[in-house]
Protein backbone atom coordinates (compact mmCIF):
# COMPACT_ATOMS: atom_id res chain seq x y z
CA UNK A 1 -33.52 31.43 5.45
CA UNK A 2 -30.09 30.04 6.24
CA UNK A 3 -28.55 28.11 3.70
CA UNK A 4 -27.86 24.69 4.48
CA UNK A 5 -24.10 23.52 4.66
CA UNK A 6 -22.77 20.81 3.43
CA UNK A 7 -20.43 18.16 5.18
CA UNK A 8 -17.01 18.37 3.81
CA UNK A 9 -16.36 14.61 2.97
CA UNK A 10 -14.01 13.00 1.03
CA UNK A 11 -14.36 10.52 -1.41
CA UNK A 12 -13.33 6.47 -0.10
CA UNK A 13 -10.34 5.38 -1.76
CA UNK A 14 -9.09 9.07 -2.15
CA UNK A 15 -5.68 10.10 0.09
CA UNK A 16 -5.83 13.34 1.67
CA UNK A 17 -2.71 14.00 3.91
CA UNK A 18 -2.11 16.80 6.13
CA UNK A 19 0.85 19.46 5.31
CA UNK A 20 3.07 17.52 7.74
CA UNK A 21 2.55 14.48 6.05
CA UNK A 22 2.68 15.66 2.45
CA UNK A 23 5.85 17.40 2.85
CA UNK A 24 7.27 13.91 3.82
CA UNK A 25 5.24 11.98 0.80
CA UNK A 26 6.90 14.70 -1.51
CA UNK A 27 10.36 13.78 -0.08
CA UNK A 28 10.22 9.82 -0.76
CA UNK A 29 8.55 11.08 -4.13
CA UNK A 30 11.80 13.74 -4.74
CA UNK A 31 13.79 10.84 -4.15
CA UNK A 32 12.49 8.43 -6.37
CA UNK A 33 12.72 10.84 -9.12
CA UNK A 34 16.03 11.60 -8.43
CA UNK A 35 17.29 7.99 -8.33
CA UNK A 36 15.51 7.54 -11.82
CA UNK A 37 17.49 10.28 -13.08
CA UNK A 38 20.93 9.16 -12.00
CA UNK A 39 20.24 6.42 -14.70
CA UNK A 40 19.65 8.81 -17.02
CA UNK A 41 15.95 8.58 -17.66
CA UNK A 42 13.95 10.86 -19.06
CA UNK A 43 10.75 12.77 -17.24
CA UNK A 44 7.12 11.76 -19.29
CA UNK A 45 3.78 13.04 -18.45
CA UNK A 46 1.03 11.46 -20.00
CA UNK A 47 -2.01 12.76 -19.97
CA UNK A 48 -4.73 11.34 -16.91
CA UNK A 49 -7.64 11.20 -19.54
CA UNK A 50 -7.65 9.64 -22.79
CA UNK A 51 -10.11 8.16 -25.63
CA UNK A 52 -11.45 4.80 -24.38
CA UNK A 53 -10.75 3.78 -27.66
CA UNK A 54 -6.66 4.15 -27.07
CA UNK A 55 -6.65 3.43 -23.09
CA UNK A 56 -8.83 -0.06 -23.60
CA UNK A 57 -7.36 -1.36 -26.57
CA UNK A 58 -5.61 -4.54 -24.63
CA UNK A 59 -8.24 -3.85 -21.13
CA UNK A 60 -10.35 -6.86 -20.32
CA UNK A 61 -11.10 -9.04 -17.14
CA UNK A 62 -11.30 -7.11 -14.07
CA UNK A 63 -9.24 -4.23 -14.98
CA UNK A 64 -11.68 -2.92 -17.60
CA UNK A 65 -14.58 -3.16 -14.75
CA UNK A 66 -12.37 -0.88 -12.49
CA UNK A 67 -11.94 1.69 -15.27
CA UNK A 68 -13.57 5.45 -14.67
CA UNK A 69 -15.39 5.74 -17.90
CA UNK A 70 -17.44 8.42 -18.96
CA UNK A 71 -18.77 10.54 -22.06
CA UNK A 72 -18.41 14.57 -22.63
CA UNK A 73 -20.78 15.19 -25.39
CA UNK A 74 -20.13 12.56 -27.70
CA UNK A 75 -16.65 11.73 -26.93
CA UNK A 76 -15.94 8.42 -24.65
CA UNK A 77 -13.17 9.28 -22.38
CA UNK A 78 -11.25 7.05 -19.70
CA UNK A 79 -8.89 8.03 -16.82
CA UNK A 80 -5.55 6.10 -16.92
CA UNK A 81 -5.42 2.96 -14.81
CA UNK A 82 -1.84 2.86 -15.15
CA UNK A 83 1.37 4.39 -16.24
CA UNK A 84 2.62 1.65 -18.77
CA UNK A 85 -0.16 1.45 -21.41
CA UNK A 86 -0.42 5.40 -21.79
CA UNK A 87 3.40 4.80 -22.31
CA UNK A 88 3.01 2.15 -25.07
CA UNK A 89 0.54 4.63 -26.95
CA UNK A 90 2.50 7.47 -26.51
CA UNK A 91 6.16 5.32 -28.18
CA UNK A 92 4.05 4.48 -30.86
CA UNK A 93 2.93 7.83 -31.43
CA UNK A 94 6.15 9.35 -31.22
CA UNK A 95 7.89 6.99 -32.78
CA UNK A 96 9.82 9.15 -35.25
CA UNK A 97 11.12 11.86 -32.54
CA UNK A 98 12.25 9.48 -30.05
CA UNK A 99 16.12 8.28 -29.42
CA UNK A 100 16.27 4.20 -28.18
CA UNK A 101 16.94 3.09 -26.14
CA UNK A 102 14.32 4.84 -24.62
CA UNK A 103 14.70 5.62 -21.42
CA UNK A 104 11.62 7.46 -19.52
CA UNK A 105 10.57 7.75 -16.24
CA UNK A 106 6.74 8.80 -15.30
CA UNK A 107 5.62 9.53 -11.41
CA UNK A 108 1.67 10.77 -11.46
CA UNK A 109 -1.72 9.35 -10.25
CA UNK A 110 -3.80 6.50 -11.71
CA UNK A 111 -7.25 6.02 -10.93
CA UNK A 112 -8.89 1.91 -10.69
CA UNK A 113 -12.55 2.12 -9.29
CA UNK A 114 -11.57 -1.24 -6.76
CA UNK A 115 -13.40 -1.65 -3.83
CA UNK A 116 -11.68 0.76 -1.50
CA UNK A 117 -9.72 -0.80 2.19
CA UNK A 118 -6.88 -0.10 3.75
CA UNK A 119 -3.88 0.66 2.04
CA UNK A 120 -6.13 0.24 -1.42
CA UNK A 121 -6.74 3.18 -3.39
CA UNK A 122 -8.56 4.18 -6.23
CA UNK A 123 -6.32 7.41 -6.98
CA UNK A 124 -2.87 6.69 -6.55
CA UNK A 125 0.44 7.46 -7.67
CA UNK A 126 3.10 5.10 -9.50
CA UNK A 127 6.38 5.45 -9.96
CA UNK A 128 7.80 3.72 -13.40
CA UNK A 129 10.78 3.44 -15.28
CA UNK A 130 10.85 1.54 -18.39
CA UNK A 131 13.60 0.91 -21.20
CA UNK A 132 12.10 0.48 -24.68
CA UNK A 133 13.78 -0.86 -27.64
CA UNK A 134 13.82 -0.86 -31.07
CA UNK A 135 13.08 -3.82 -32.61
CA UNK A 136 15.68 -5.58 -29.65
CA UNK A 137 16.79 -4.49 -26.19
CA UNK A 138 20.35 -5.88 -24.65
CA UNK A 139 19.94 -7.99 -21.48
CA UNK A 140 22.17 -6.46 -20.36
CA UNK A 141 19.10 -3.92 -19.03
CA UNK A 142 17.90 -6.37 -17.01
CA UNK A 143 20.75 -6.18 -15.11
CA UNK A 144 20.51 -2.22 -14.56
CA UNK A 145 16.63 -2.77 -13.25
CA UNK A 146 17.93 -4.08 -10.24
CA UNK A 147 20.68 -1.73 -9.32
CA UNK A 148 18.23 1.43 -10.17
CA UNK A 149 16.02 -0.35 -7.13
CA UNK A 150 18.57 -0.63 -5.39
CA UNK A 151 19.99 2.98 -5.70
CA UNK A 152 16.63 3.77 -5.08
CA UNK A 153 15.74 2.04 -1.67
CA UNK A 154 19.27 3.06 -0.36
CA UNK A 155 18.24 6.26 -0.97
CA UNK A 156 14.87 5.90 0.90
CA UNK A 157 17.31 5.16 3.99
CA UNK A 158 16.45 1.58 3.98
CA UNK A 159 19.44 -1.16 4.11
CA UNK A 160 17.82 -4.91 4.18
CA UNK A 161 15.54 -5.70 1.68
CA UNK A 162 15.71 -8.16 -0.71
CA UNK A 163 15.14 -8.20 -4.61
CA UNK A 164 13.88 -11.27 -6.05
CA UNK A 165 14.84 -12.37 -9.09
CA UNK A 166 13.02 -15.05 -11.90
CA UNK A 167 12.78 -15.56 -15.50
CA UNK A 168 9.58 -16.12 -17.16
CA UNK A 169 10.79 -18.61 -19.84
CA UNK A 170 12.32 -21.09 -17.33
CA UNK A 171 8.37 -21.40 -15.92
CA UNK A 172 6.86 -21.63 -19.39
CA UNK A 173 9.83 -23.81 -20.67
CA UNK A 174 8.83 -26.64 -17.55
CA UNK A 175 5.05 -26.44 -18.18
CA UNK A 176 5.85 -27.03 -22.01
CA UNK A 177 7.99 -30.16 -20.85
CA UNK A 178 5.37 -31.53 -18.30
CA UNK A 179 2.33 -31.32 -21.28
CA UNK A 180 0.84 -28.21 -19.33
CA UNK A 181 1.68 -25.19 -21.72
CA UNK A 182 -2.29 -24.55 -21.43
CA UNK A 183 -2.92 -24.75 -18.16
CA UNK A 184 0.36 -22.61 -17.42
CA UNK A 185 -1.72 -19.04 -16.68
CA UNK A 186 -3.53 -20.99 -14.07
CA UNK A 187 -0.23 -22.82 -12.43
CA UNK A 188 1.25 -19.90 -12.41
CA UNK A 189 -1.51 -17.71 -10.76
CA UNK A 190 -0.95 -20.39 -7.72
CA UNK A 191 2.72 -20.49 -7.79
CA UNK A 192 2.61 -16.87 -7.30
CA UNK A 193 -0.06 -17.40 -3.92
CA UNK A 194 2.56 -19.82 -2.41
CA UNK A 195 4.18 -17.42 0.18
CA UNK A 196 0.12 -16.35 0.90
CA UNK A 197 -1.43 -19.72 1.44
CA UNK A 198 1.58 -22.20 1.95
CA UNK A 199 2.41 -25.30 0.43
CA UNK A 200 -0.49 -27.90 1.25
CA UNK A 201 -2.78 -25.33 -0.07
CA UNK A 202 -0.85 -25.10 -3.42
CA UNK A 203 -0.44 -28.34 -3.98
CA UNK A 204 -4.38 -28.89 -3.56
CA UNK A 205 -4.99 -25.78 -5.69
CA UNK A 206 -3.08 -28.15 -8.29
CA UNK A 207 -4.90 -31.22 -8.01
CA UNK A 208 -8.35 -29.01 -8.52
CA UNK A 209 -6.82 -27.87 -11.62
CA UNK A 210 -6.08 -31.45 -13.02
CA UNK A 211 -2.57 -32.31 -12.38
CA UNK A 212 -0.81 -35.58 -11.55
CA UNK A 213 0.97 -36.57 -8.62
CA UNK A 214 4.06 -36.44 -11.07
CA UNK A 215 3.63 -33.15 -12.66
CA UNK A 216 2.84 -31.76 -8.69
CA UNK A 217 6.14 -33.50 -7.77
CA UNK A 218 8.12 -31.52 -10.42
CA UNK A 219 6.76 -28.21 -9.59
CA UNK A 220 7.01 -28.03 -6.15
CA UNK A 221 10.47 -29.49 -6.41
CA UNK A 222 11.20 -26.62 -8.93
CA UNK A 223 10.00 -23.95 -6.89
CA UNK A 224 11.78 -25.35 -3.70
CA UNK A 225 15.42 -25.46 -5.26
CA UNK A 226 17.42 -23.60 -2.75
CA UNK A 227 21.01 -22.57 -1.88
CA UNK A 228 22.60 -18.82 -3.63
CA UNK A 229 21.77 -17.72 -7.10
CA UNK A 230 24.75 -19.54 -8.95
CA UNK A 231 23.62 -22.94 -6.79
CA UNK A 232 20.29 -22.42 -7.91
CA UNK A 233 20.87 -21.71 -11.58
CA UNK A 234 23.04 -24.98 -11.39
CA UNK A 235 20.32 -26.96 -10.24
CA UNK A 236 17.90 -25.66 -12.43
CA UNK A 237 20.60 -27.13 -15.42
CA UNK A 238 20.62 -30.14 -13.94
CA UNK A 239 16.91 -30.68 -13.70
CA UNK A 240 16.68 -32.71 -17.06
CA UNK A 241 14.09 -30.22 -18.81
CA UNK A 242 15.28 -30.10 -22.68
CA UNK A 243 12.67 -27.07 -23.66
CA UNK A 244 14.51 -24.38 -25.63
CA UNK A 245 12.91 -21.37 -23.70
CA UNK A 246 13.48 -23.09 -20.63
CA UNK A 247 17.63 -23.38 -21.78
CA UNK A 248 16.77 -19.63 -23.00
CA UNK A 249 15.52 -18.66 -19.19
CA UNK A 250 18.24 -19.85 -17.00
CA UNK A 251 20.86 -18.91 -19.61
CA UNK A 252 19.03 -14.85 -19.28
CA UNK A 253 18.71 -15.63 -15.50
CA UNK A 254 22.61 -16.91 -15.18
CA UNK A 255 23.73 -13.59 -17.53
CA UNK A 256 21.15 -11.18 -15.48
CA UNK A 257 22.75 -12.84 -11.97
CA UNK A 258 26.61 -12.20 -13.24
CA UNK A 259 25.76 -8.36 -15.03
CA UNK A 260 23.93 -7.51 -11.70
CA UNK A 261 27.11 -7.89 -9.61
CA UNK A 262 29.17 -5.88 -12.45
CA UNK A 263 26.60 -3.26 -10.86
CA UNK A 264 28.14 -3.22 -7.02
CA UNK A 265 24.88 -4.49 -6.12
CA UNK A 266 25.51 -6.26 -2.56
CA UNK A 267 24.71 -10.19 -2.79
CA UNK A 268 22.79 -9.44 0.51
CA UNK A 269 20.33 -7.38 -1.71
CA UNK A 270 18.98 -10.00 -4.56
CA UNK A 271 18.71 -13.43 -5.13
CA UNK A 272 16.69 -15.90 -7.36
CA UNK A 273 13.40 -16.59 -6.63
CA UNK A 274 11.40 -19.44 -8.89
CA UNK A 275 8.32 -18.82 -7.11
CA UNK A 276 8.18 -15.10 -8.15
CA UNK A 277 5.63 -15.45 -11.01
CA UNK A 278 3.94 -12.08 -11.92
CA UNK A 279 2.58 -10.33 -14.94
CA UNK A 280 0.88 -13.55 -16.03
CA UNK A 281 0.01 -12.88 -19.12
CA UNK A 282 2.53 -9.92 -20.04
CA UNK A 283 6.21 -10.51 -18.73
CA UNK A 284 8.16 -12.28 -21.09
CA UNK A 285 11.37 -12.54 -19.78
CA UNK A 286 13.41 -11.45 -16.40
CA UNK A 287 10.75 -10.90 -13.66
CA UNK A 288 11.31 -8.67 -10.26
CA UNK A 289 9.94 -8.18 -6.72
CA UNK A 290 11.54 -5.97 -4.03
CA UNK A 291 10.56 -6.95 0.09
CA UNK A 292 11.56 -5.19 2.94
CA UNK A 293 13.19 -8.03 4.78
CA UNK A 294 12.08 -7.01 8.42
CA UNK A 295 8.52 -5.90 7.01
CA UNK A 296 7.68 -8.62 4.93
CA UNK A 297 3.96 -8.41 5.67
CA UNK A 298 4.08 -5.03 3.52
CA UNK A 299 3.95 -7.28 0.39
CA UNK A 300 6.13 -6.63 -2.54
CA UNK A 301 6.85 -2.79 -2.51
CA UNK A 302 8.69 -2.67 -6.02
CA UNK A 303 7.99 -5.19 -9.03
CA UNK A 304 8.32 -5.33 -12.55
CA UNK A 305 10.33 -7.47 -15.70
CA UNK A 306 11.19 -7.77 -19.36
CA UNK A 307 8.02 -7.70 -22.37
CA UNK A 308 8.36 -8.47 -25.53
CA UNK A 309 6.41 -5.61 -27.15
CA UNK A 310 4.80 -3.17 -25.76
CA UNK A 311 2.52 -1.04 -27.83
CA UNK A 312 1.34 -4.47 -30.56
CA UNK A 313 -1.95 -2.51 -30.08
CA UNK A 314 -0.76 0.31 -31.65
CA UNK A 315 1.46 -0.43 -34.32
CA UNK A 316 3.46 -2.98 -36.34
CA UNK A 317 6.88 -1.97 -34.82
CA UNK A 318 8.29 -4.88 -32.33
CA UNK A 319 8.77 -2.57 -29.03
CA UNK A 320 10.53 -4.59 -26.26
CA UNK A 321 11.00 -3.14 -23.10
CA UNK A 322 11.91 -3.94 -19.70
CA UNK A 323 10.55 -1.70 -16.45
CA UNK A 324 9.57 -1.41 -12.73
CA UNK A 325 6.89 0.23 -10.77
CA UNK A 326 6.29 1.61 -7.26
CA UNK A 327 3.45 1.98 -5.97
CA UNK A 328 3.97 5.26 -3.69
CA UNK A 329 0.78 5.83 -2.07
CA UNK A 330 0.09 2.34 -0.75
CA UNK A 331 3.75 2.47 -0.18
CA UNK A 332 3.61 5.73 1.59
CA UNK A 333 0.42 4.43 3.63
CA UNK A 334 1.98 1.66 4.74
CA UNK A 335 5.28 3.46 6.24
CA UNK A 336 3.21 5.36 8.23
CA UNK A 337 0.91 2.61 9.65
CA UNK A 338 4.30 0.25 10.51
CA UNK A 339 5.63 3.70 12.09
CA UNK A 340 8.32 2.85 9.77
CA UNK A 341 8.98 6.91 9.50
CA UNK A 342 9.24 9.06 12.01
CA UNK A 343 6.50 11.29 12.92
CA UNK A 344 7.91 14.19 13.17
CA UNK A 345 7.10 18.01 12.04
CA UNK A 346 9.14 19.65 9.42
CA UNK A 347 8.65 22.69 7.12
CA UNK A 348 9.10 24.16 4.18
CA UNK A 349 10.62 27.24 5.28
CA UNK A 350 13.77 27.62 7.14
CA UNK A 351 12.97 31.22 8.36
CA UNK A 352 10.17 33.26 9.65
CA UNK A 353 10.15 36.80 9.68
CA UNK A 354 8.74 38.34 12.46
CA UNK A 355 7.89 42.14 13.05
CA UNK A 356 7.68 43.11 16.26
CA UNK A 357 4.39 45.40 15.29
CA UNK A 358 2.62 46.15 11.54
CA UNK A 359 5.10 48.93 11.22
CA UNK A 360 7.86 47.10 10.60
CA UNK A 361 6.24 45.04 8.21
CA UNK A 362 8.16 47.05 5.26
CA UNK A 363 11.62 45.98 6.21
CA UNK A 364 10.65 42.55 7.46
CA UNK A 365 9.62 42.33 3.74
CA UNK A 366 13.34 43.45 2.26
CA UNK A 367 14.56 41.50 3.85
CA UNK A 368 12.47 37.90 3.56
CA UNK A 369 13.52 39.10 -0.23
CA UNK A 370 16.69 38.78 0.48
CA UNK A 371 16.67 36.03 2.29
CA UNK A 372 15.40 34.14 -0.70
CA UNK A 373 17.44 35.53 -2.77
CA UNK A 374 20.02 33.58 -1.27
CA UNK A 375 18.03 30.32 -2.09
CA UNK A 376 16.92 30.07 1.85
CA UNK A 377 13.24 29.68 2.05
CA UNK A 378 11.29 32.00 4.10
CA UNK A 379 7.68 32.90 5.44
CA UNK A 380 7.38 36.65 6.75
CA UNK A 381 4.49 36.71 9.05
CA UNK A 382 2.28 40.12 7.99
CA UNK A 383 -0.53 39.26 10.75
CA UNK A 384 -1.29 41.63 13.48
CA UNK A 385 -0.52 39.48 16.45
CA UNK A 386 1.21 39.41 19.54
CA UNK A 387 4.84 38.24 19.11
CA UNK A 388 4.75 35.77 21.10
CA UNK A 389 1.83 34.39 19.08
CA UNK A 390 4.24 34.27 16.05
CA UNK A 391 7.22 32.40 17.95
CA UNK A 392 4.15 29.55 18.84
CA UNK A 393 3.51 29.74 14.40
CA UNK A 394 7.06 28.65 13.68
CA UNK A 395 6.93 26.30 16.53
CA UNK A 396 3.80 24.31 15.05
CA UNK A 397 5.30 24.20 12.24
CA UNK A 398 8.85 23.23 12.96
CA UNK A 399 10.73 26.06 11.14
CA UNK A 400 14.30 26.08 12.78
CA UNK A 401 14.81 30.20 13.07
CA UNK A 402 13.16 33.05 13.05
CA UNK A 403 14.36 36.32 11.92
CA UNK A 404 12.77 39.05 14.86
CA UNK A 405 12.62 42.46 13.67
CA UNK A 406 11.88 45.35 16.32
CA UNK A 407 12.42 48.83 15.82
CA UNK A 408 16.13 48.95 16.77
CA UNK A 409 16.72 46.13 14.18
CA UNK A 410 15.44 47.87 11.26
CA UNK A 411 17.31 51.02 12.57
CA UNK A 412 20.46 49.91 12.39
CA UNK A 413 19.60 47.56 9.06
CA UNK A 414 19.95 44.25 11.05
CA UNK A 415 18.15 41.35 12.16
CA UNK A 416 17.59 39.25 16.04
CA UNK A 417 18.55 35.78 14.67
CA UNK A 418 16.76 33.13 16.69
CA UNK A 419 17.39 29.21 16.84
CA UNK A 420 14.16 27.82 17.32
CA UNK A 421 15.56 24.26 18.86
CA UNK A 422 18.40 25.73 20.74
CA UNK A 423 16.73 28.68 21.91
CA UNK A 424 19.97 31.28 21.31
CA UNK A 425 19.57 34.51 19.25
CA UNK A 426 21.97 37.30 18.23
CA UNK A 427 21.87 40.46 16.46
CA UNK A 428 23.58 40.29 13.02
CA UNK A 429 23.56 42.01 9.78
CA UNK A 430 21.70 40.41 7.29
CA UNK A 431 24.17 38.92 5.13
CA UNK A 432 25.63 37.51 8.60
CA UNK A 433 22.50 36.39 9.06
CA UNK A 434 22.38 34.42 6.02
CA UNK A 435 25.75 33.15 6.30
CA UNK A 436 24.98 31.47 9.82
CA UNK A 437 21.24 30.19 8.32
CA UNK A 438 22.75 28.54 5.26
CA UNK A 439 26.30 27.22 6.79
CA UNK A 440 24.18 25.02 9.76
């Protein structure tokens, strides 16, 4: 009886790519990391399962529903949902071996059982940095946020795109002078639908929720303050409001504004927002979100800000930080579907050796040893095919030369060096060889 087979099917919500595309998802990825590092951050891996218990200890609302829960034996055991809490458990855990500043960077998948759509996943990868403090943490870090974004998009190849600035405490300083300190969650969850649903849909959102014509008036106005950063934060001290925290916010704002240019960060590249509102109920302080200017429909594609402490659920020590996340797969997705990178083949290796016939498979092998030897990486091809069947391989998949090796070749100790776009080939000695590969 013939066994039955079963459909190979992936899971919805789950990104498969093919090796074309996953060499390029493993480039942007490369060069996030490397941006994060020429800040000086530090690599973290947190482990992708941890005890319920420790992962859910500030979880509630929707993101508890859209946690992978399960039990092995008697153990209750979540997958990570995001980078930041398994960050706040592992600061408090490690405490005592860790320098602050702390500066870390983590870039691995996190898993949210949503319903699954386009350009939603439930495995994904983020992208963090975060600077943790001791007890306090300068401003002055809110200022680097933005230029590590920035490093990091220019790096990506992209030039326009904007990073929006706010400050959390300017918001919750206006609601506490308008009477609406408890309501503020809720404003603020419409403030931050504004570029979604427009104006006349805000403002009706507001009047559902209770407010006056007069406390309307004051938002909207306060949201719609335009002209640069240093008009805006002028405005905003000329709007009357005599909260502390809202003094507090555009003083941080007007400081983050000034230290940002210190940074060589082009004015072209930031500006301040009011209606950026996000992290309702965590950010604290200096808020962020990064738009591609000529792909705005892609959403924010870089966000973070300032908290006031970040592991509370795990111990008594006051841990402020301030940190950003990308959000590469949905990111990565969405590059692809705006044809925003090119698709275009390109390998791993730089060389393929090819013997001419199976006997020449021995010295084909010396020298793809070689070859890497000299840090150039390189595929010998050991199947029994017709050469020209092995010039198609490389081909497919876009590897720039191939190294032919026929009888005379291995003879005389050299090598047929073939360009692959430009379709000349010489016979060299195989440190010549490797000279030519690794000078173009």
């Amino acid at each position: 009886m013939e066994n039955k087979k079963i459909e190979p099917r992936t899971l919805p919500g789950f990104m498969e790519l093919l090796p074309k595309d996953q060499i390029r998802f493993n480039e942007i990825k490369e060069k996030i990391q490397r941006s994060y590092e020429k800040f000086g951050f530090l690599p973290l891996d947190t482990p992708v399962i941890e005890y319920s218990e420790v992962l859910l200890a500030k979880a509630g609302g929707e993101t508890e529903k859209q946690i992978y829960r399960f039990n092995k034996g008697d153990t209750d055991l979540s997958l990570r949902f995001d980078l930041t809490v398994p960050l706040a458990k592992y600061v408090a855990e490690y405490y005592g071996n860790l320098s602050f500043p702390f500066k870390r960077y983590q870039i691995g998948k996190v898993y949210r059982g949503e319903k699954a759509q386009a350009g939603r996943f439930r495995e994904f990868y983020q992208c963090d940095v975060d600077i943790i403090g001791d007890g306090s943490l300068n401003i002055m870090y809110d200022a680097e946020i933005p230029s590590i974004i920035y490093t990091t998009f220019r790096n990506l190849g992209f030039e326009d795109f904007t990073i929006c600035i706010n400050n959390r405490k300017i918001l919750n300083g206006m609601f506490e002078a308008l009477n609406l300190k408890e309501k503020a969650i809720d404003i603020l969850r419409i403030i931050d639908k504004i570029e979604k649903i427009g104006k006349e849909a805000v403002i009706e959102e507001f009047k559902n929720l209770g407010l006056n014509d007069g406390q309307i008036k004051t938002i909207v106005d306060f949201i719609e303050i335009s002209g640069t950063a240093d008009e805006k934060i002028e405005s905003l001290k000329n709007l009357g409001i005599d909260t502390d925290e809202f003094k507090l916010g555009v003083e941080e704002l007007g400081t983050v504004i000034k230290l940002i240019r210190k940074y060589k960060v082009p004015e072209k590249n930031f500006k301040v927002d009011l209606s950026i509102a996000r992290g309702l109920d965590y950010y604290t302080g200096t808020v962020y979100e990064t738009f591609l200017d000529n792909y705005k429909n892609l959403g924010s594609v870089c966000s973070g800000g300032r908290y006031e402490n970040l592991a509370e659920y795990y111990t008594d020590k006051k841990l402020p930080g301030v940190g950003i996340s990308i959000g590469l797969s949905r990111f990565f997705y969405q590059l692809n579907k705006e044809n925003i990178i090119k698709d275009e083949n390109k390998s791993i290796a730089k060389v393929l050796v090819a013997p001419m016939d199976e006997t020449l498979n021995e010295y084909a092998l010396e020298v793809g040893t070689k070859l890497r030897d000299n840090d150039i990486n390189t595929e010998v091809f050991l199947e029994d095919k017709k050469f020209k069947a092995k010039l198609k391989y490389a081909d497919k998949l876009a590897i720039p030369y191939v190294v032919v090796i026929g009888e005379d070749e291995a003879k005389d100790n050299k090598v047929t060096l073939k360009n692959m776009i430009s379709g000349e080939q010489e016979t060299l000695k195989v440190e010549e060889a490797t000279k030519k590969i690794k000078s173009e």
